[in-house]
Protein backbone atom coordinates (compact mmCIF):
# COMPACT_ATOMS: atom_id res chain seq x y z
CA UNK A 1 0.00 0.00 0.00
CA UNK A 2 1.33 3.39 -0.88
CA UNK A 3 1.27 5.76 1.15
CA UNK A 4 -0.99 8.74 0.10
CA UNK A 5 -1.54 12.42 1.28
CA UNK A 6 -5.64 12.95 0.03
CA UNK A 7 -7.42 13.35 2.61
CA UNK A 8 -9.32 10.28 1.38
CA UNK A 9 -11.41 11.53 -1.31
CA UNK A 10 -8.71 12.43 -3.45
CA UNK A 11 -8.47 16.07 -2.26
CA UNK A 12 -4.83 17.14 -0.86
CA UNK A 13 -4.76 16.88 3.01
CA UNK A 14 -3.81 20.25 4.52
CA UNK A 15 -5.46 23.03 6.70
CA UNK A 16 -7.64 24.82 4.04
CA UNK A 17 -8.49 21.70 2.56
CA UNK A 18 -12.50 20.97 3.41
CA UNK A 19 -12.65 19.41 6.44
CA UNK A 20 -9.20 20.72 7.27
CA UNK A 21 -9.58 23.71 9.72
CA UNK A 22 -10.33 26.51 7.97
CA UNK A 23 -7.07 28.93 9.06
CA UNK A 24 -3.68 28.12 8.38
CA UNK A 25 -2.40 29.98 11.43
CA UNK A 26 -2.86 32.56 13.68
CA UNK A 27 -2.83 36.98 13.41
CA UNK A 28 0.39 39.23 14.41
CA UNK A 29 -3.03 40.59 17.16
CA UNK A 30 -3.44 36.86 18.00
CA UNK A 31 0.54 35.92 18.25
CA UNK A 32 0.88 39.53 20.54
CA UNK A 33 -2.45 38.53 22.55
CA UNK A 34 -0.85 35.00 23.48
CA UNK A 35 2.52 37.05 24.19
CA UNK A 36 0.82 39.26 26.49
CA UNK A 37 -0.77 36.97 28.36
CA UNK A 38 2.58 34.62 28.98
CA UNK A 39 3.67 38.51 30.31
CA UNK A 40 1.00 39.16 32.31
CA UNK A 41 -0.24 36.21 33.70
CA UNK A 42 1.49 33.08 33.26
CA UNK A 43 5.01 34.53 34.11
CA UNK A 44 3.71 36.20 37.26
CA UNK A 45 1.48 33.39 38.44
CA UNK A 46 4.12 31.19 38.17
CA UNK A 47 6.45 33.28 39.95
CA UNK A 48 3.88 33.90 42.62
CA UNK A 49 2.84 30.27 42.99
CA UNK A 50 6.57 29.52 42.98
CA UNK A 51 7.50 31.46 45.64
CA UNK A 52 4.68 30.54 47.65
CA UNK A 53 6.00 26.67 47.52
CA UNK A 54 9.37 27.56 48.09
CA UNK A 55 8.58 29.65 50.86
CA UNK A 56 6.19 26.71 52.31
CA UNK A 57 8.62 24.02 51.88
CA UNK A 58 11.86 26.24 53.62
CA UNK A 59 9.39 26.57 56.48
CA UNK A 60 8.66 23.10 56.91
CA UNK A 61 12.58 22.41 56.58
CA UNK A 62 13.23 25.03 59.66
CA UNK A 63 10.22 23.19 61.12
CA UNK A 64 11.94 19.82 61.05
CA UNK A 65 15.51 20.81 61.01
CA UNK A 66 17.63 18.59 63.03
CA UNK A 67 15.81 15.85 61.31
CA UNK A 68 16.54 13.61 57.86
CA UNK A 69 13.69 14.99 56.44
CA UNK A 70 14.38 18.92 57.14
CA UNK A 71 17.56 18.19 54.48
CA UNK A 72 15.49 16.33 51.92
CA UNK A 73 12.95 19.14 51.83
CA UNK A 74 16.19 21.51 51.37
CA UNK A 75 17.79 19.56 48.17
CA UNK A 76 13.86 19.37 47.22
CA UNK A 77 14.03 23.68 47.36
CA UNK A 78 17.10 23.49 45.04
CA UNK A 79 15.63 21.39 42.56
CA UNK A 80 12.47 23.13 42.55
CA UNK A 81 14.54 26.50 41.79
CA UNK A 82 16.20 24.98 38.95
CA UNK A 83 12.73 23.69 37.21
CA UNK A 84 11.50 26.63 38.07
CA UNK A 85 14.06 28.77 36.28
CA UNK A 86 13.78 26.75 32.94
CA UNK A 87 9.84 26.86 33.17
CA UNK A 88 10.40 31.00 33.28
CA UNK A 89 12.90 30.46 30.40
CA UNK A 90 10.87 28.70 28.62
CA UNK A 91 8.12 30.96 28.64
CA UNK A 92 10.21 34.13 27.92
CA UNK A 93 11.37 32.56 24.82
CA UNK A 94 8.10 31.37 23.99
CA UNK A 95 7.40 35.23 23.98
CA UNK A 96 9.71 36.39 22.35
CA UNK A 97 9.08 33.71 19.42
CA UNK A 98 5.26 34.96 19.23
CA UNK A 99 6.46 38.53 18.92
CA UNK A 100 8.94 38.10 16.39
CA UNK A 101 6.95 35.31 14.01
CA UNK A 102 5.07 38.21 12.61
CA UNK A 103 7.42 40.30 11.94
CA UNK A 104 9.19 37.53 10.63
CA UNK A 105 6.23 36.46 8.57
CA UNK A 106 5.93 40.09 7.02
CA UNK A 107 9.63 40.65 6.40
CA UNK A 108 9.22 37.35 4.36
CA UNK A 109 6.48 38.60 2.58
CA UNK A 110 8.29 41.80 1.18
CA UNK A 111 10.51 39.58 0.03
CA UNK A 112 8.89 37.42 -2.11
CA UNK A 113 6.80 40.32 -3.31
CA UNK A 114 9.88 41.94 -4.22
CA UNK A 115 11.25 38.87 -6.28
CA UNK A 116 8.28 38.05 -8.23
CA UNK A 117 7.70 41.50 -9.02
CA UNK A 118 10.87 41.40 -11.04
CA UNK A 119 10.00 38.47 -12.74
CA UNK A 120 9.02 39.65 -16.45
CA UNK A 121 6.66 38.29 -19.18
CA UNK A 122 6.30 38.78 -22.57
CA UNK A 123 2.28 38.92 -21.10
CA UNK A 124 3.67 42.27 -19.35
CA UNK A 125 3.27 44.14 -23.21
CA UNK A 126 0.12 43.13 -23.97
């Protein structure tokens, strides 16, 4: 069997193939909404919740300290800080990506207007 890319009635498979979704992507307003939201509330949410675990789990540590489990909850802090850091990487670069996509996208679309606008055609004299 070979394998085939219709969508099984012969018609390409893609996104603005029927059935297929409609849109292709998203708008520069929806990349920049989804950026502002990772600024304004999933970046200080999960700073905020962060803290608050940290905070709960060195208290518990002073709590207990003297005991085995006082310095498990501490190496449990540091690893927490380091997943915590790459989470808030994570999400700045996902940011940054949204933001510059369209710009991107539209600096990429001057261009290839600009090239096929130089393309002549002996159509052009008609």
């Amino acid at each position: 069997m070979a394998w085939d890319e219709s969508g099984g009635g012969g018609t390409p498979a893609g996104p603005l193939a029927p059935g297929g979704g409609g849109l292709f992507g998203s708008s520069p307003a929806e990349k920049n909404a989804a950026a502002n939201d990772i600024e304004t509330e999933l970046e200080p949410d999960t700073k905020k919740v962060s803290d608050g675990a940290k905070e709960s789990t060195n208290t518990a540590a002073r709590t207990l300290d003297g005991w085995e489990t006082a310095s498990g909850l501490k190496k449990v802090v540091g690893i927490w800080d380091q997943q915590v850091r790459v989470l808030m990487g994570r999400l700045s670069a996902e940011k940054a990506s949204l933001r510059n996509t369209s710009g991107l996208f539209f600096q990429n679309d001057l261009g290839t207007g600009s090239g096929l606008r130089g393309v002549r055609s002996s159509l052009d004299e008609l």
